[in-house]
Structure formats: structure tokens, C-alpha cells
Protein backbone atom coordinates (compact mmCIF):
# COMPACT_ATOMS: atom_id res chain seq x y z
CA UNK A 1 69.47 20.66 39.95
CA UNK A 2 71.22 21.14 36.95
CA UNK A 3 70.08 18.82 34.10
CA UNK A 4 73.51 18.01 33.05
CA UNK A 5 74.26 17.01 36.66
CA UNK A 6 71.25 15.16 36.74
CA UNK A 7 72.07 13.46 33.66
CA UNK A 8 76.27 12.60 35.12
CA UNK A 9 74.62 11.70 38.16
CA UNK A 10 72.31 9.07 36.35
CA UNK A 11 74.81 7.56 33.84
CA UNK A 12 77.12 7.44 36.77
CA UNK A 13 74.70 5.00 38.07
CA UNK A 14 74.06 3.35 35.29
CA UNK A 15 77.99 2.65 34.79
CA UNK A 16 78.59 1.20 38.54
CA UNK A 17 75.50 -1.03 38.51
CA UNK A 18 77.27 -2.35 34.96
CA UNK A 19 80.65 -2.29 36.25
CA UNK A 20 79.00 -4.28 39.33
CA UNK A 21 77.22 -6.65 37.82
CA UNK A 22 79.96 -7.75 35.04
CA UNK A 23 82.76 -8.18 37.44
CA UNK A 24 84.63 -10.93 38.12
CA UNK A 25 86.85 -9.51 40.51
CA UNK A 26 86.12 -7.80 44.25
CA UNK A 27 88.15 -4.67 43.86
CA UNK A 28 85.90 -4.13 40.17
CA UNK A 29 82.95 -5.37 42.14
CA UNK A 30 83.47 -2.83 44.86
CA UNK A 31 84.55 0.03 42.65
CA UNK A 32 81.35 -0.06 41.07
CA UNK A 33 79.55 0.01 44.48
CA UNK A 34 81.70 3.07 45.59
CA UNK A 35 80.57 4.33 41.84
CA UNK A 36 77.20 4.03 42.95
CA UNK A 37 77.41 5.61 46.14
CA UNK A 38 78.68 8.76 45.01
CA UNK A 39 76.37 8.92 41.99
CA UNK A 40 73.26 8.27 44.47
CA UNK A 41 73.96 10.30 47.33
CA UNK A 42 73.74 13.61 45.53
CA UNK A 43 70.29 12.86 43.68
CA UNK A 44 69.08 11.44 47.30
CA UNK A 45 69.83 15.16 48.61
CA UNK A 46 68.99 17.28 45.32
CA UNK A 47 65.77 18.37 47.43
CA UNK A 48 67.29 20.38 50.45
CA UNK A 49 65.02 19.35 52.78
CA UNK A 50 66.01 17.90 56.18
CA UNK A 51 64.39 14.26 55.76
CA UNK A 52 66.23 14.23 52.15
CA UNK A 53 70.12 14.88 54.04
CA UNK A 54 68.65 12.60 56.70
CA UNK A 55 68.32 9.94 54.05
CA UNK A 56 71.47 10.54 52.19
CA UNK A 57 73.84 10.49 55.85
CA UNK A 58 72.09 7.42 56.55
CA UNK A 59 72.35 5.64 53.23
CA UNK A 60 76.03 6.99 53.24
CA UNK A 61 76.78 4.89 56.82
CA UNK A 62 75.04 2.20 55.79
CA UNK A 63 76.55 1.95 52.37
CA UNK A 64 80.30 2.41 54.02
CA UNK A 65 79.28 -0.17 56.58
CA UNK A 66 78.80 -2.75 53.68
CA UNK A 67 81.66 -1.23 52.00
CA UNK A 68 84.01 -2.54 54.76
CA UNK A 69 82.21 -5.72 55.39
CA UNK A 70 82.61 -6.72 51.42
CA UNK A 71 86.42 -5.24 51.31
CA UNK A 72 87.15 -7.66 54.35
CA UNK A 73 85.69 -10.67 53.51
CA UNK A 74 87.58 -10.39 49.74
CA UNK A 75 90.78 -9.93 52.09
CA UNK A 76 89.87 -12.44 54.00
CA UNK A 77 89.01 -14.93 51.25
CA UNK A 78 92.30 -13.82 49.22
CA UNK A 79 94.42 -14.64 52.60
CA UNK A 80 93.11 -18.11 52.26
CA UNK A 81 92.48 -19.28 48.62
CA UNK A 82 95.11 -16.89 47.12
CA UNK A 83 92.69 -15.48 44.38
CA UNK A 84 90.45 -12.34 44.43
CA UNK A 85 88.33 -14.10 42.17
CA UNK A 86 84.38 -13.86 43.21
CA UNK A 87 83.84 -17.59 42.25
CA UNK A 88 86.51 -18.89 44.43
CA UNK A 89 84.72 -18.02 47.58
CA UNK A 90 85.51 -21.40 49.85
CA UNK A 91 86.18 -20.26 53.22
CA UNK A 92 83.43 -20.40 55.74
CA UNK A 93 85.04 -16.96 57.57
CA UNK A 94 84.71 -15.15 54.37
């Protein structure tokens, strides 16, 4: 792999665990989860051998799995409290 790819790849990480862990909103929270996702899935697969892509396509459903679960349990919670805040979460549901 190239090492400037390599290097985009890592501060690409670096940025959506940040972005993640300083956010006070869900959309921020989960745009630095999908930031993560596509900085990790390449590195996973840099080696192109078949347990590697294995490993990437199943991190990949897994991660758009949670993806969907977090995206609608913030909708869910916003439908009832009115705020996409990740402090205000009140309902049970969500």
C-alpha cells in the first residue's frame, strides 16, 4: 500500500474517532462512525488475501447493521423529545 494512503487512511481514523467522541449531536456522532468505516475497511483489506476481504465484508455488514440501528433510535428519540441532542435520550423505545 501506498504510504501516503496508509497515512489518509490513518488520520482518517484518527479524525472520526475525534469527531465521535466530541459530539454532541447523532448525525456528528454518526458521521464520524461512517468516517471510520471507510477509513478502516481499506487497511482491513490492504493484504489481498481471502480471510483479509472476508474480514472487511463482514466488518462492513456489521458496521452498516449498527449504522441503521443508531440512525433509528436518534429518529426515534427526536420523534419523541424533539431534540437530536445525545443527552436527551428519555424514551425507553429509543
Amino acid at each position: 500500500m501506498n504510504p501516503y494512503a496508509k497515512l489518509t487512511f490513518s488520520l482518517s481514523l484518527m479524525l472520526g474517532t475525534t469527531i465521535t467522541i466530541s459530539s454532541s449531536h447523532w448525525m456528528s456522532a454518526w458521521a464520524g462512525l461512517e468516517i471510520n468505516t471507510l477509513a478502516i475497511i481499506p487497511l482491513i483489506s490492504k493484504s489481498h488475501h481471502p480471510r483479509a476481504i472476508e474480514a472487511a465484508i463482514k466488518y462492513f455488514l456489521v458496521q452498516a447493521a449498527a449504522s441503521t440501528l443508531l440512525l433509528f433510535s436518534s429518529m426515534i428519540n427526536a420523534w419523541h423529545t424533539g431534540q437530536w441532542d445525545i443527552t436527551q435520550l428519555n424514551h425507553p423505545t429509543s
